[in-house]
Every structure is written in structure tokens, then in C-alpha cells.
N, C-alpha and C. Protein backbone atom coordinates (compact mmCIF):
# COMPACT_ATOMS: atom_id res chain seq x y z
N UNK A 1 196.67 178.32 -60.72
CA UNK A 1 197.85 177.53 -61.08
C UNK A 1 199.01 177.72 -60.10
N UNK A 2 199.11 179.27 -59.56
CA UNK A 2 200.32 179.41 -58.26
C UNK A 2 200.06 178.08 -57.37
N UNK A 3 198.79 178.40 -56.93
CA UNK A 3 198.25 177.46 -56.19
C UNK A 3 198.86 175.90 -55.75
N UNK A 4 198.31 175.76 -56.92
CA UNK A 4 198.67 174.37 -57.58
C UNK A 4 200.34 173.60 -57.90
N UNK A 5 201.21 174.54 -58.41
CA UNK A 5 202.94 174.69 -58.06
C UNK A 5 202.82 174.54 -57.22
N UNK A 6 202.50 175.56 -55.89
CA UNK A 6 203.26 175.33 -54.84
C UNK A 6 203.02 173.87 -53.73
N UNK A 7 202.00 173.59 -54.01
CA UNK A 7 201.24 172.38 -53.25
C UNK A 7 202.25 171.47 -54.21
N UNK A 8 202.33 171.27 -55.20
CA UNK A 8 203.12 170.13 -55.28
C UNK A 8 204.61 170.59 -55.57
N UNK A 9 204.80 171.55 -55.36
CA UNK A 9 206.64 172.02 -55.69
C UNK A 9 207.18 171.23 -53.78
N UNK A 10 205.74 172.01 -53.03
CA UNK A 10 206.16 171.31 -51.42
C UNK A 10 206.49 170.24 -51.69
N UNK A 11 205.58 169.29 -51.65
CA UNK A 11 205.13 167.74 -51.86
C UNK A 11 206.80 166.85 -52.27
N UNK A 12 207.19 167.31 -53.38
CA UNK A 12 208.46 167.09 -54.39
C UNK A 12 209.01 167.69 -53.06
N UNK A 13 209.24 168.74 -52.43
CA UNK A 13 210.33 168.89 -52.03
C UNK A 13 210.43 167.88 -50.40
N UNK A 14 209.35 167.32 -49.98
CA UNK A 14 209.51 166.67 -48.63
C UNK A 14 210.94 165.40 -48.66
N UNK A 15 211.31 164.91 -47.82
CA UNK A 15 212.48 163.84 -47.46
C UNK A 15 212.15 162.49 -48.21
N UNK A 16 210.80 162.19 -48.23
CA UNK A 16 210.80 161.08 -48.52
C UNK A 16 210.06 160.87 -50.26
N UNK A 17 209.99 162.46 -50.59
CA UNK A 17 210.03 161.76 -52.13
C UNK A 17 211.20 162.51 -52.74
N UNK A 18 211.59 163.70 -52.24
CA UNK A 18 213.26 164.05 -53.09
C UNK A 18 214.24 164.75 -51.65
N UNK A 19 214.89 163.61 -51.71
CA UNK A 19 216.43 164.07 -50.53
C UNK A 19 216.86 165.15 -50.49
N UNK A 20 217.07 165.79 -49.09
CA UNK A 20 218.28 167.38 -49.34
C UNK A 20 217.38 168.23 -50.77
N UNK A 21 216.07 168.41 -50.32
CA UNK A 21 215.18 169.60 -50.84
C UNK A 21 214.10 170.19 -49.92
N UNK A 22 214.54 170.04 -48.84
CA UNK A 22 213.57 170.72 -47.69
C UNK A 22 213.45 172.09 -47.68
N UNK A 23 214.43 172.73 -48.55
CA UNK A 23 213.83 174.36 -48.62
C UNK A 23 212.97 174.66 -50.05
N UNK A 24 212.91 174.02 -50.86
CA UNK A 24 211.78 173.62 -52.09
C UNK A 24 210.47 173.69 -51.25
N UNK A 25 210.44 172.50 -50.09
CA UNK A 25 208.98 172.63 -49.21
C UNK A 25 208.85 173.54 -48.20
N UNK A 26 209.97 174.44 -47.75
CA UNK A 26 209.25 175.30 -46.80
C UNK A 26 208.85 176.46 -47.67
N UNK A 27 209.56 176.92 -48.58
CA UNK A 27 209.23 178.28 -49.23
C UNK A 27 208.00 177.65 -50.64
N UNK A 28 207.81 176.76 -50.62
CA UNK A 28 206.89 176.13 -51.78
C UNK A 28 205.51 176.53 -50.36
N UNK A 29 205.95 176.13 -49.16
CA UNK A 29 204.63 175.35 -48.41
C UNK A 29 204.49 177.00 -47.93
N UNK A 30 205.17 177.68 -47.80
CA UNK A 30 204.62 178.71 -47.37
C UNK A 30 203.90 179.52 -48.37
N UNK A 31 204.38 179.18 -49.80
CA UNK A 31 203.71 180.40 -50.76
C UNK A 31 202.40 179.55 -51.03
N UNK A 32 201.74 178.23 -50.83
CA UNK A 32 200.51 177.30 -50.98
C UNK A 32 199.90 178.51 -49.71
N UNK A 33 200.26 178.40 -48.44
CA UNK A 33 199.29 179.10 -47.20
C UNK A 33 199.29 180.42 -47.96
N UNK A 34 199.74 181.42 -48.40
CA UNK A 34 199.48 182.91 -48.99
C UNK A 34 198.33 182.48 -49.90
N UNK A 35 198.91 181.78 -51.32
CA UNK A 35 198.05 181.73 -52.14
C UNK A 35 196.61 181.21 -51.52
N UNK A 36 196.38 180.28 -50.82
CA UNK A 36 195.35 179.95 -49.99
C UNK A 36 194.44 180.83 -49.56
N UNK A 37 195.01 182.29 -48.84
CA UNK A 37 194.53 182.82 -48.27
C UNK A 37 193.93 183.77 -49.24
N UNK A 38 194.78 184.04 -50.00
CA UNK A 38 194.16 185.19 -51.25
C UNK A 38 192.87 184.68 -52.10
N UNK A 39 193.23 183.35 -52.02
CA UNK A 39 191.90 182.40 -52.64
C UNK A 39 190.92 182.83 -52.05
N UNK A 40 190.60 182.28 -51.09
CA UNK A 40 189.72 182.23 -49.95
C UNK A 40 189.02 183.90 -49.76
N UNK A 41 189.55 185.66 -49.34
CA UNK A 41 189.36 186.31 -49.68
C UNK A 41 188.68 186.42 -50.94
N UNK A 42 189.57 186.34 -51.78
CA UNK A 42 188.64 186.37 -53.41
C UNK A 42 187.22 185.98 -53.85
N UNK A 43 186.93 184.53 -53.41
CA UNK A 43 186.10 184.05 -52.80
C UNK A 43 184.47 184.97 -52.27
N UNK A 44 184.83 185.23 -51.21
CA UNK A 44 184.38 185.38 -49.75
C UNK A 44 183.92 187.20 -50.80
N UNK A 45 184.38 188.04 -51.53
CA UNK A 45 184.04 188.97 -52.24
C UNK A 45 183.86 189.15 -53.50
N UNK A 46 184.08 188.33 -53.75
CA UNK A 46 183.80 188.18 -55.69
C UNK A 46 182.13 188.35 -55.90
N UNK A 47 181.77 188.75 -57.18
CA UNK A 47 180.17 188.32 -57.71
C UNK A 47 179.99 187.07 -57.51
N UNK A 48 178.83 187.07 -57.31
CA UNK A 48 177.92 185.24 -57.55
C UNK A 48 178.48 184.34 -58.12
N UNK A 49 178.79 184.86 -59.92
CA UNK A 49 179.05 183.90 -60.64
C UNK A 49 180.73 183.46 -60.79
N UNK A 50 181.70 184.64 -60.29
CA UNK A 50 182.68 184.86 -60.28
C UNK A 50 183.28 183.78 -58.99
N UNK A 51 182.54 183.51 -57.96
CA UNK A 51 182.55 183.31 -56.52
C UNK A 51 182.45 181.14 -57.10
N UNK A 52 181.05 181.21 -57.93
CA UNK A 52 181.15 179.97 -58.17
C UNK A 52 182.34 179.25 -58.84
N UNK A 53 182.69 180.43 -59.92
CA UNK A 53 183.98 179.84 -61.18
C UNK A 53 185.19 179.66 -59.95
N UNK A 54 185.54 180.33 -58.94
CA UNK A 54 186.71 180.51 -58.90
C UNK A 54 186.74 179.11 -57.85
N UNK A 55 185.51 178.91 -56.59
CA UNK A 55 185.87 178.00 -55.72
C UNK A 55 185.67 176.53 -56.72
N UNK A 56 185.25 176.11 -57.57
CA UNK A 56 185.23 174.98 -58.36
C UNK A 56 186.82 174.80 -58.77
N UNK A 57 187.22 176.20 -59.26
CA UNK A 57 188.94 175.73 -59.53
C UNK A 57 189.64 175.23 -58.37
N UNK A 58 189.17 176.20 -57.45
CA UNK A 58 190.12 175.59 -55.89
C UNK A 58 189.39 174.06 -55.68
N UNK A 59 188.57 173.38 -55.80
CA UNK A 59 188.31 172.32 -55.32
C UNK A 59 189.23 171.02 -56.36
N UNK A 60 188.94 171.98 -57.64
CA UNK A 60 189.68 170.88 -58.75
C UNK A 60 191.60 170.67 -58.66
N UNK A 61 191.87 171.98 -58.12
CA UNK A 61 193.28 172.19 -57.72
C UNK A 61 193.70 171.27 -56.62
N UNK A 62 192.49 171.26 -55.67
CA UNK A 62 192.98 170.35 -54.49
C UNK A 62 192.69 168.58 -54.82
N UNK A 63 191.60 168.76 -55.45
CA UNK A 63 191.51 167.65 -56.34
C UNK A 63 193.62 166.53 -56.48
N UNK A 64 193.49 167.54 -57.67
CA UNK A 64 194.53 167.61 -58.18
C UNK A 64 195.78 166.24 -57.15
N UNK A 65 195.86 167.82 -56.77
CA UNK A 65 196.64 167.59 -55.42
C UNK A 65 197.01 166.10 -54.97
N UNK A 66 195.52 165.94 -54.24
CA UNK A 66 195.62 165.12 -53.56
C UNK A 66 195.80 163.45 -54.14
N UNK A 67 195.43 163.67 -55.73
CA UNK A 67 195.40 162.53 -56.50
C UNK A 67 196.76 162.12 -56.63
N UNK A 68 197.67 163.41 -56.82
CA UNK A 68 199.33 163.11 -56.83
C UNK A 68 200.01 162.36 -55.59
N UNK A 69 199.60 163.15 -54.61
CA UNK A 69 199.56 162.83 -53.07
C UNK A 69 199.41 161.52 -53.04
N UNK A 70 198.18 160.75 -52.98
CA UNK A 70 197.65 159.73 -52.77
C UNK A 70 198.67 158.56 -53.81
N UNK A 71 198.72 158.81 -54.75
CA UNK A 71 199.39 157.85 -55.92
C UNK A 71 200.92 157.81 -55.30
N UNK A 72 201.91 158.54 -55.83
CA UNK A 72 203.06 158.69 -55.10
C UNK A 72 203.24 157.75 -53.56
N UNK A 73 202.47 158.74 -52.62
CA UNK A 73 202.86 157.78 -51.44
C UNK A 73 202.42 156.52 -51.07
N UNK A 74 201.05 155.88 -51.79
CA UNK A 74 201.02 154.62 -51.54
C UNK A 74 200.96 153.58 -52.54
N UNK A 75 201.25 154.08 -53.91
CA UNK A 75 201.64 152.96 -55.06
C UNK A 75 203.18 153.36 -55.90
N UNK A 76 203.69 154.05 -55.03
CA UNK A 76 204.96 154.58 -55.48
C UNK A 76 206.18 154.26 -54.82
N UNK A 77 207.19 154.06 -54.92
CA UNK A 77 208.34 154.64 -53.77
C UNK A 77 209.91 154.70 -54.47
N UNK A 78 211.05 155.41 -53.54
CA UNK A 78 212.21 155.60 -53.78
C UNK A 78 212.27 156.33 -55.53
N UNK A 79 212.81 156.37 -56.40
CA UNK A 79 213.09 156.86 -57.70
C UNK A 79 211.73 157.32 -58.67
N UNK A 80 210.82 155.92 -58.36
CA UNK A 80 209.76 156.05 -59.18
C UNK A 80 208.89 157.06 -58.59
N UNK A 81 208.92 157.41 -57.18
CA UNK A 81 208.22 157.94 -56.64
C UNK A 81 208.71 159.87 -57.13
N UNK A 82 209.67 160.23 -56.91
CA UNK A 82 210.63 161.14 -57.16
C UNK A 82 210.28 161.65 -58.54
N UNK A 83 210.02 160.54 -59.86
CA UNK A 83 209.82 161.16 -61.38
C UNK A 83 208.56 161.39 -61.41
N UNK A 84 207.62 160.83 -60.18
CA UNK A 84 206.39 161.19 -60.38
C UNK A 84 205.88 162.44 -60.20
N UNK A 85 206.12 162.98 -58.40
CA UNK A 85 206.32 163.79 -58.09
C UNK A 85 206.45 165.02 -59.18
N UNK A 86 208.26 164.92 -59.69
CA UNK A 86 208.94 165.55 -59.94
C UNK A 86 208.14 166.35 -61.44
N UNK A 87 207.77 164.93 -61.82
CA UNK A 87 207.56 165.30 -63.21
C UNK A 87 205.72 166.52 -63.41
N UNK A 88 204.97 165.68 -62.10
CA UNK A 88 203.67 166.74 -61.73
C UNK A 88 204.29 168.24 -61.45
N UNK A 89 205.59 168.33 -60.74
CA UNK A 89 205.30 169.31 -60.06
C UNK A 89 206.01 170.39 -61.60
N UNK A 90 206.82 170.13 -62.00
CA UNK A 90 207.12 170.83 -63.64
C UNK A 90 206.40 170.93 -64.09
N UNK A 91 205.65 170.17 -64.73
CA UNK A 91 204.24 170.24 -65.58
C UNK A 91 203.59 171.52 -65.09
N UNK A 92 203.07 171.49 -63.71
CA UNK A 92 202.10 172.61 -63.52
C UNK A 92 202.96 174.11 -63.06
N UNK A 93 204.34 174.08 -63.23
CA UNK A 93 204.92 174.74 -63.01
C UNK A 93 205.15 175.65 -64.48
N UNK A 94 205.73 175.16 -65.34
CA UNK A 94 205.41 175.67 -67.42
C UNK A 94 204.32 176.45 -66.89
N UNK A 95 202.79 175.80 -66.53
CA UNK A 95 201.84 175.99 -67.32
C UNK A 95 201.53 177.65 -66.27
N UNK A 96 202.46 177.76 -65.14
CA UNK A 96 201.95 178.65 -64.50
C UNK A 96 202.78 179.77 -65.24
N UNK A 97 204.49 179.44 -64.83
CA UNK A 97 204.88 180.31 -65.92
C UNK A 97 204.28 181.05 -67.32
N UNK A 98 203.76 179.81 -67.47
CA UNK A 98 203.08 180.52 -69.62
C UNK A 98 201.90 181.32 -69.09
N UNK A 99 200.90 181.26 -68.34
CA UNK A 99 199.74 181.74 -67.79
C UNK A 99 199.67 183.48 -68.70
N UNK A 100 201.10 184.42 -68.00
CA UNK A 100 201.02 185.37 -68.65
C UNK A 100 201.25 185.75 -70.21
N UNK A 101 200.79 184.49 -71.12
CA UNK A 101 201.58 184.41 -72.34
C UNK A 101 200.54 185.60 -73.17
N UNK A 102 199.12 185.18 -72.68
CA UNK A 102 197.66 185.62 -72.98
C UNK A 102 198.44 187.74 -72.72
N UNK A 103 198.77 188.10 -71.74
CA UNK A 103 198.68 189.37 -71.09
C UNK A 103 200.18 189.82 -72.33
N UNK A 104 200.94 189.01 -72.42
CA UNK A 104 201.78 189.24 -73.31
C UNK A 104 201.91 190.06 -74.54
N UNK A 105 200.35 189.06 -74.96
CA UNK A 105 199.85 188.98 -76.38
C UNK A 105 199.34 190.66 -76.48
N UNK A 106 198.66 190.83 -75.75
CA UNK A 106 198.05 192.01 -75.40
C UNK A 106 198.93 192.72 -75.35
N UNK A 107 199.74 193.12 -74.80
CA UNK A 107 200.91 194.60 -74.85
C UNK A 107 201.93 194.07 -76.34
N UNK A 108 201.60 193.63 -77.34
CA UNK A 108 201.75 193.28 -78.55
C UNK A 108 200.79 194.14 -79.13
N UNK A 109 199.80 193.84 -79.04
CA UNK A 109 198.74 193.71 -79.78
C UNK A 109 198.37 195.81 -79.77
N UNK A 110 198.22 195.89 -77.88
CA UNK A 110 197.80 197.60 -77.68
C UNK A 110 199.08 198.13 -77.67
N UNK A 111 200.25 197.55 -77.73
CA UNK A 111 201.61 198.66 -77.62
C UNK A 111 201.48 199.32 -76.62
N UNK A 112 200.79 198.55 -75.34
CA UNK A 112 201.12 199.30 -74.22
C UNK A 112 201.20 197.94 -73.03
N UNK A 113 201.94 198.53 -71.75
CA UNK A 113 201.86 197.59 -71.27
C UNK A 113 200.91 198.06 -69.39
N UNK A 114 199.76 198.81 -70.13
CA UNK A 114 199.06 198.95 -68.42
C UNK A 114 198.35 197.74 -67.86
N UNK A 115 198.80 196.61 -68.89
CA UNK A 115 197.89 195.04 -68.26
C UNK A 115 198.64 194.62 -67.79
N UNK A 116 200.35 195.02 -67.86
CA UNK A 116 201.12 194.10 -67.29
C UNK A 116 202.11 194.62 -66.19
N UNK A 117 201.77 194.84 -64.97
CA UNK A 117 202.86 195.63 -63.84
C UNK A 117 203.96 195.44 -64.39
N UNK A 118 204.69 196.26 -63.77
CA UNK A 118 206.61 195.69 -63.82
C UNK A 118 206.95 195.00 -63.01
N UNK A 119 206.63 195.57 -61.58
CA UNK A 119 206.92 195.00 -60.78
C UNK A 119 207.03 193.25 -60.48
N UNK A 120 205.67 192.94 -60.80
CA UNK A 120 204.99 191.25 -61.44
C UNK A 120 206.22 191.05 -62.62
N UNK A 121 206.55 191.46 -63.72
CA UNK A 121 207.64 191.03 -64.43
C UNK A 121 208.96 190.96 -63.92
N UNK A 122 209.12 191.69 -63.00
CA UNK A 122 210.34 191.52 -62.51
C UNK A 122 210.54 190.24 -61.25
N UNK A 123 209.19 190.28 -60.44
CA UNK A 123 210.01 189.49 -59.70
C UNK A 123 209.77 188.06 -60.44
N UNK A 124 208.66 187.92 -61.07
CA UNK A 124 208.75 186.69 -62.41
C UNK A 124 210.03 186.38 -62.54
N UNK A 125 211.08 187.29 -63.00
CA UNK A 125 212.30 187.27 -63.52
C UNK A 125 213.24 186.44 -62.13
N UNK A 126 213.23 187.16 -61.64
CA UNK A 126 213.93 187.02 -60.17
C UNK A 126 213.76 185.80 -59.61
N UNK A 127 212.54 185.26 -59.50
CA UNK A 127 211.99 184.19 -59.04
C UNK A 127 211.98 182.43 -59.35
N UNK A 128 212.12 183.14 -61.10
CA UNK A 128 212.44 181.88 -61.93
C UNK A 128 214.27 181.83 -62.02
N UNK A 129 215.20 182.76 -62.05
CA UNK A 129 216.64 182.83 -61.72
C UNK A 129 217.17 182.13 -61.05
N UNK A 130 216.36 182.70 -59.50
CA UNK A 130 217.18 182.31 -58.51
C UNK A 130 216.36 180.75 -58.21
N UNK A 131 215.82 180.03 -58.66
CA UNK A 131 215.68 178.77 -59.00
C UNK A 131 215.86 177.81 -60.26
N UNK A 132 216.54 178.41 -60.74
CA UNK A 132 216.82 177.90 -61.91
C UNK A 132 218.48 177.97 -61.29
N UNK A 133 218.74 179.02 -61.10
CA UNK A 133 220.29 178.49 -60.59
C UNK A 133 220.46 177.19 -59.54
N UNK A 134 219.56 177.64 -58.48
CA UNK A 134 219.43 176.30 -57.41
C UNK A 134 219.20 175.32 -57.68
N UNK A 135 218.41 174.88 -58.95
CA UNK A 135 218.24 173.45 -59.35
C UNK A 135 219.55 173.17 -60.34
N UNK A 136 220.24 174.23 -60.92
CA UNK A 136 221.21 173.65 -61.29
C UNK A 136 222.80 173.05 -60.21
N UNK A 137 222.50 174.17 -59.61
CA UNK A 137 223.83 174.10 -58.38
C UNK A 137 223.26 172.88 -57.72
N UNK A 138 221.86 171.75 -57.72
CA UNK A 138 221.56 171.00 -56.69
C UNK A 138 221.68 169.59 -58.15
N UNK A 139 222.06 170.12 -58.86
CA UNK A 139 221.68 169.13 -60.21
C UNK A 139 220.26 168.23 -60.27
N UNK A 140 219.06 168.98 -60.06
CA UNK A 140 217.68 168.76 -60.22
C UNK A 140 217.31 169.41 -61.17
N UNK A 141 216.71 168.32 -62.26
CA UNK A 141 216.10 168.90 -63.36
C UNK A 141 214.62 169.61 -63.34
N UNK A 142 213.81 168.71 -62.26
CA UNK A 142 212.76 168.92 -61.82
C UNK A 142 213.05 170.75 -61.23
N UNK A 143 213.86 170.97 -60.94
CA UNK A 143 213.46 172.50 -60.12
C UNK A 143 214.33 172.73 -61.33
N UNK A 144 214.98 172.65 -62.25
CA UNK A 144 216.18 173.48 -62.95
C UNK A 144 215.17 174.13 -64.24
N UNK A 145 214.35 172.71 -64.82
CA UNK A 145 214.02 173.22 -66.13
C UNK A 145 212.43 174.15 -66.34
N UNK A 146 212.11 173.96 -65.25
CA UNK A 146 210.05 174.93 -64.96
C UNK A 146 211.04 176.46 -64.45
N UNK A 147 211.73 176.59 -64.23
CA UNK A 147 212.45 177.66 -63.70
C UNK A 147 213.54 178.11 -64.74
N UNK A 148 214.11 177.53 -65.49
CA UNK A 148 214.68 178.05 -66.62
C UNK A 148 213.81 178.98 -67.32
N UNK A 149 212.17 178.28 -67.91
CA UNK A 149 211.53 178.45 -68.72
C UNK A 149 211.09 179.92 -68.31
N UNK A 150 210.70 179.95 -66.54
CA UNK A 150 210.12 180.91 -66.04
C UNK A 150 210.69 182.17 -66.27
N UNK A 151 212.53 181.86 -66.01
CA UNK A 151 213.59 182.95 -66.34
C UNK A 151 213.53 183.58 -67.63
N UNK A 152 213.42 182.61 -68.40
CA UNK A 152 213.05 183.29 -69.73
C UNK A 152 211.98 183.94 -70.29
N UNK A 153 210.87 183.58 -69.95
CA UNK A 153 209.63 184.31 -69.81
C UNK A 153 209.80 185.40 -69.31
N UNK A 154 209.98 185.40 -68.14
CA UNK A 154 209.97 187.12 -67.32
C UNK A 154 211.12 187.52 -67.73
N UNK A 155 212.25 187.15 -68.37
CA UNK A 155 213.34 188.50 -69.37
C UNK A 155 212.10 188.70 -70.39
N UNK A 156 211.45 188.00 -71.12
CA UNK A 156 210.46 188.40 -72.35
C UNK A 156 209.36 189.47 -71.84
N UNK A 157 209.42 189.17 -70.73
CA UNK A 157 208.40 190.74 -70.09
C UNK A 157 208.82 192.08 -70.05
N UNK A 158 210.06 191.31 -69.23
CA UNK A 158 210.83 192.76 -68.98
C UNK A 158 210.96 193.51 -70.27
N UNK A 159 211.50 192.77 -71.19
CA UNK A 159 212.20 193.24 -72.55
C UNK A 159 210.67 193.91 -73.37
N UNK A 160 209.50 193.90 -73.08
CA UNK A 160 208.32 194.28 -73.76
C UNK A 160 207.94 195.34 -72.82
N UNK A 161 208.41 195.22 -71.86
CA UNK A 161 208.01 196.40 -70.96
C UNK A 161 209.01 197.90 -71.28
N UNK A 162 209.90 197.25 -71.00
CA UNK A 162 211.21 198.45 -71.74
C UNK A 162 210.52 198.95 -72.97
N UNK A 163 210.30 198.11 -73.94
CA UNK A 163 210.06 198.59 -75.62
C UNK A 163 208.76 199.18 -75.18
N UNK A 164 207.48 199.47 -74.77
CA UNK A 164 206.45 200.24 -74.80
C UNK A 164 205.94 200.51 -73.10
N UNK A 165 206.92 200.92 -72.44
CA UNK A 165 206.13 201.42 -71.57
C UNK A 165 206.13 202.57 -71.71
N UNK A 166 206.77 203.71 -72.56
CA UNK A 166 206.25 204.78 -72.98
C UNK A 166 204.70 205.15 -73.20
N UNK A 167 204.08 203.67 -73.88
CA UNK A 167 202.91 203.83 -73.97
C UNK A 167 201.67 203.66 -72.79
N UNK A 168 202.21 203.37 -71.84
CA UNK A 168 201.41 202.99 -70.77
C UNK A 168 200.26 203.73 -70.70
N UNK A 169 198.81 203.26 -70.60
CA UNK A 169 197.84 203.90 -70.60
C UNK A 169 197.37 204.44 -71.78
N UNK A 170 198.09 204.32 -72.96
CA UNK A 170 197.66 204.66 -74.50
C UNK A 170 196.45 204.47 -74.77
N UNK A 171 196.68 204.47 -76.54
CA UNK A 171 195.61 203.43 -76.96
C UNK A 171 195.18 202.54 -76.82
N UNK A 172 194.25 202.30 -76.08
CA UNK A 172 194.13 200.72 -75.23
C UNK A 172 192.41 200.73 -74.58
N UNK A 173 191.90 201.72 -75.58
CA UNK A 173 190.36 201.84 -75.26
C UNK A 173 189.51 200.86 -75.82
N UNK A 174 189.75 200.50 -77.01
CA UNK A 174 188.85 199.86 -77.65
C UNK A 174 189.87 198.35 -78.11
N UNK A 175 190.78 197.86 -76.89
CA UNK A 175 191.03 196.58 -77.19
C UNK A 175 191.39 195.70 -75.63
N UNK A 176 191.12 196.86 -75.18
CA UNK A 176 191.30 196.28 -73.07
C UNK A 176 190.37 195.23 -73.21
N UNK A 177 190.87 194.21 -72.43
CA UNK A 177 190.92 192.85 -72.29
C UNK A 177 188.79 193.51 -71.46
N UNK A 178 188.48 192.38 -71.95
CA UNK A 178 187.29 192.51 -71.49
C UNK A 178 186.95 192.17 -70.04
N UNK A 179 185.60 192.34 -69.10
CA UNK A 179 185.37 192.33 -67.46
C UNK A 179 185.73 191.26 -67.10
N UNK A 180 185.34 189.80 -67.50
CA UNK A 180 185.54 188.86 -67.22
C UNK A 180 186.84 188.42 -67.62
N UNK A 181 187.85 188.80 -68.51
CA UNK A 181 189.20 188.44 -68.39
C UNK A 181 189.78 189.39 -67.28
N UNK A 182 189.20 190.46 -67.04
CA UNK A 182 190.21 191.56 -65.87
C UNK A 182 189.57 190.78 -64.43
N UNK A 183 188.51 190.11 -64.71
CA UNK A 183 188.44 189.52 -63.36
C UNK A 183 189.53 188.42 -62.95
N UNK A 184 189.59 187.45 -63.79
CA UNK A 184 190.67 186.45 -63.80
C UNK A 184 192.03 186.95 -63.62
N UNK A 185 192.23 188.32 -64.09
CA UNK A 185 193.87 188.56 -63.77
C UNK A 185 193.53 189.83 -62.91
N UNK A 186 192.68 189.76 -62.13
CA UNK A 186 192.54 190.74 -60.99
C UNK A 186 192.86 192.27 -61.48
N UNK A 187 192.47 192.75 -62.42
CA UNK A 187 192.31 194.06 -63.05
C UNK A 187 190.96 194.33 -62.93
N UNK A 188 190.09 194.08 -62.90
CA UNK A 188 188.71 194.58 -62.75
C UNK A 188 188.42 195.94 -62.14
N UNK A 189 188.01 196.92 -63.01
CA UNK A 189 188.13 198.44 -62.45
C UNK A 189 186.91 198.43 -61.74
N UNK A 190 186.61 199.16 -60.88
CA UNK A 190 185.71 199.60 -59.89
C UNK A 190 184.00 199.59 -60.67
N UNK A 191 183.86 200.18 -61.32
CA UNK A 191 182.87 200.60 -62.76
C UNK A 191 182.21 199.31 -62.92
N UNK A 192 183.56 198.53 -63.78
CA UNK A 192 183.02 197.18 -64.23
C UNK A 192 182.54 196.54 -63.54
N UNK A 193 183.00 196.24 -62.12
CA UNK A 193 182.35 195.71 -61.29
C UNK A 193 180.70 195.57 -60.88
N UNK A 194 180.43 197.04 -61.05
CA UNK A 194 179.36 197.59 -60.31
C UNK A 194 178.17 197.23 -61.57
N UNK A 195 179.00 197.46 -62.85
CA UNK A 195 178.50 196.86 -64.20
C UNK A 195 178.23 195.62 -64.18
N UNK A 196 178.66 194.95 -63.80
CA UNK A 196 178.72 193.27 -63.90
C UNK A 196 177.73 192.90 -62.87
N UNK A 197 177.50 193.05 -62.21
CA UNK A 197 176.83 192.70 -60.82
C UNK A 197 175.15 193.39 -61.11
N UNK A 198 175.30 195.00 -61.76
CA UNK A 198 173.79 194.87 -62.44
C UNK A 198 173.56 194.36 -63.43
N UNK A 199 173.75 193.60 -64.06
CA UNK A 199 173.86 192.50 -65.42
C UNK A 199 173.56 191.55 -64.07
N UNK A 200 174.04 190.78 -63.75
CA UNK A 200 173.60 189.58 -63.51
C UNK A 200 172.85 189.43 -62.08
N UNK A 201 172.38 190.73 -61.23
CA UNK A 201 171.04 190.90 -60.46
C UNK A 201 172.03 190.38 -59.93
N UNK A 202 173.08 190.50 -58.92
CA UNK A 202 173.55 190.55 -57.63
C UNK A 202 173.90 191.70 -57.05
């Protein structure tokens, strides 16, 4: 879903579908080439089946993409073009924000928070702020309100992290998110790995 934001947070931010937002597309277009690359790695070392799930998302992401791409610039233009844009690139922006709602649930649930870095909550925090201010100071709703939401989310981290990180590493034996969810949020301990891979003869 990063992925996917940033390819179209760029897109939204180019000249000719939203004016005076060219730094939306360089720091959007640069975090698409990172995420890209981490893809691609991931990829290139994951299990078999892990390797298939993940490049099908990248193809459906670019999918995606390019369907926005394609619509916008040649059955679109000036305003209409802008809510189209604007309105894709929010949409998948929520849904990236909420992503950690699942990891949330979990340091609820174990009263601890070793599923959820701080660090990752904080710059969550930071990240959705200092764009949520910029879309307000630029009066863009499109960057103001996926970035409000984000701001608020990552204070809801922070604020769960404060209340049980005492517990870090607790009780959390018999409700840790299972192999195939620690694969998806890149927790997968060394063990499991080696577990998973003799299970499925790779």
C-alpha cells in the first residue's frame, strides 16, 4: 500500500494535474523508487509461496497505477482531472495509514507492544503532521485530510506504546501474530522461517 500512495501521491503532485505541488512528487517519487527497491529485494529472498503472494501484489499495485494514469491523462483534464487524481491518491492513502490498525489490535489484545516499533510510530506521527500541516498551509484537501487521519493514528500508537511498553516482550507467547502474518509485516523470526520453508519443501 506505501507503494501504491506514493506512485499516485507523485502522479497528484505533477504540474499538469495539481499546480504549485511539485514537492508532493519529488518526495512522493522518491519514496515509490525506495519502496520499489525493498519490493524487489523481498522478492528476490522470500519462500516460494511468499515470493508468489507478494510479486502478484506488486503487479496489481502497478496495475492500479497505471489505470489512474491512463484515465486522468487521456479522458480527463484541468479540475476534473485534479478530483480524480486527488481523490485516488487519499483513498489509498487512509487505507495505508489504517494498515497498522490489525498490529494495534494486538498490543490491545497481548498488552504489549513488541509487534509494534516506536520508532515506526513515531515517524508515522511525524510524517502524517508535517503533511497535514502542508496541505493545510497549501489549502489542499487531497494532501490535508489522508494526513490528518495519519496524524491521528500515529498519536494512537504513540499513546499505546507509552501505556504498555513496560510490557514489551511479555506475555505474548501464546497470542503472537502467527508466520504468515509476521511475514506480511516483516517480523518473521529466523526459526519460523526455516519452519515454513520445511513445511512447504523449499
Amino acid at each position: 500500500m506505501t507503494f501504491l500512495n506514493c506512485l499516485l501521491s507523485a502522479w497528484y503532485g505533477l504540474p499538469f494535474v495539481s499546480p504549485n505541488n511539485i514537492l508532493v512528487t519529488t518526495i512522493n517519487g522518491t519514496g515509490a523508487v525506495i519502496e520499489a527497491i525493498y519490493v524487489l529485494i523481498f522478492i528476490f529472498y522470500a519462500p516460494k509461496r511468499e515470493k508468489v503472494k507478494i510479486l502478484g501484489l506488486f503487479i496489481f499495485v502497478l496495475s492500479v497505477f497505471s489505470v489512474v494514469a491512463f484515465v486522468s491523462f487521456f479522458a480527463l483534464d484541468g479540475s476534473g482531472r485534479t478530483l480524480f487524481c486527488g481523490l485516488a491518491a487519499t483513498i489509498f492513502s487512509i487505507v495505508m495509514y489504517g494498515s497498522p490498525l490489525a498490529i494495534m489490535r494486538t498490543v490491545v489484545k497481548t498488552k504489549s507492544v513488541e509487534f509494534m516499533p516506536f520508532f515506526l510510530s513515531l515517524f508515522v506521527f511525524l510524517c502524517g503532521t508535517s503533511w497535514f500541516v502542508y496541505g493545510l498551509l497549501g489549502h489542499d484537501p487531497f494532501v490535508a485530510v489522508p494526513n490528518g487521519f495519519g496524524c491521528a493514528l500515529g498519536a494512537l500508537q504513540l499513546i499505546l506504546y507509552f501505556i504498555y511498553h513496560d510490557n514489551k516482550g511479555g506475555d505474548t507467547k501464546q497470542q503472537q501474530p502467527g508466520a504468515e502474518d509476521n511475514v506480511e509485516l516483516g517480523l518473521e523470526k529466523p526459526h519460523q522461517s526455516k519452519k515454513a520453508n520445511g513445511v512447504n519443501g523449499v
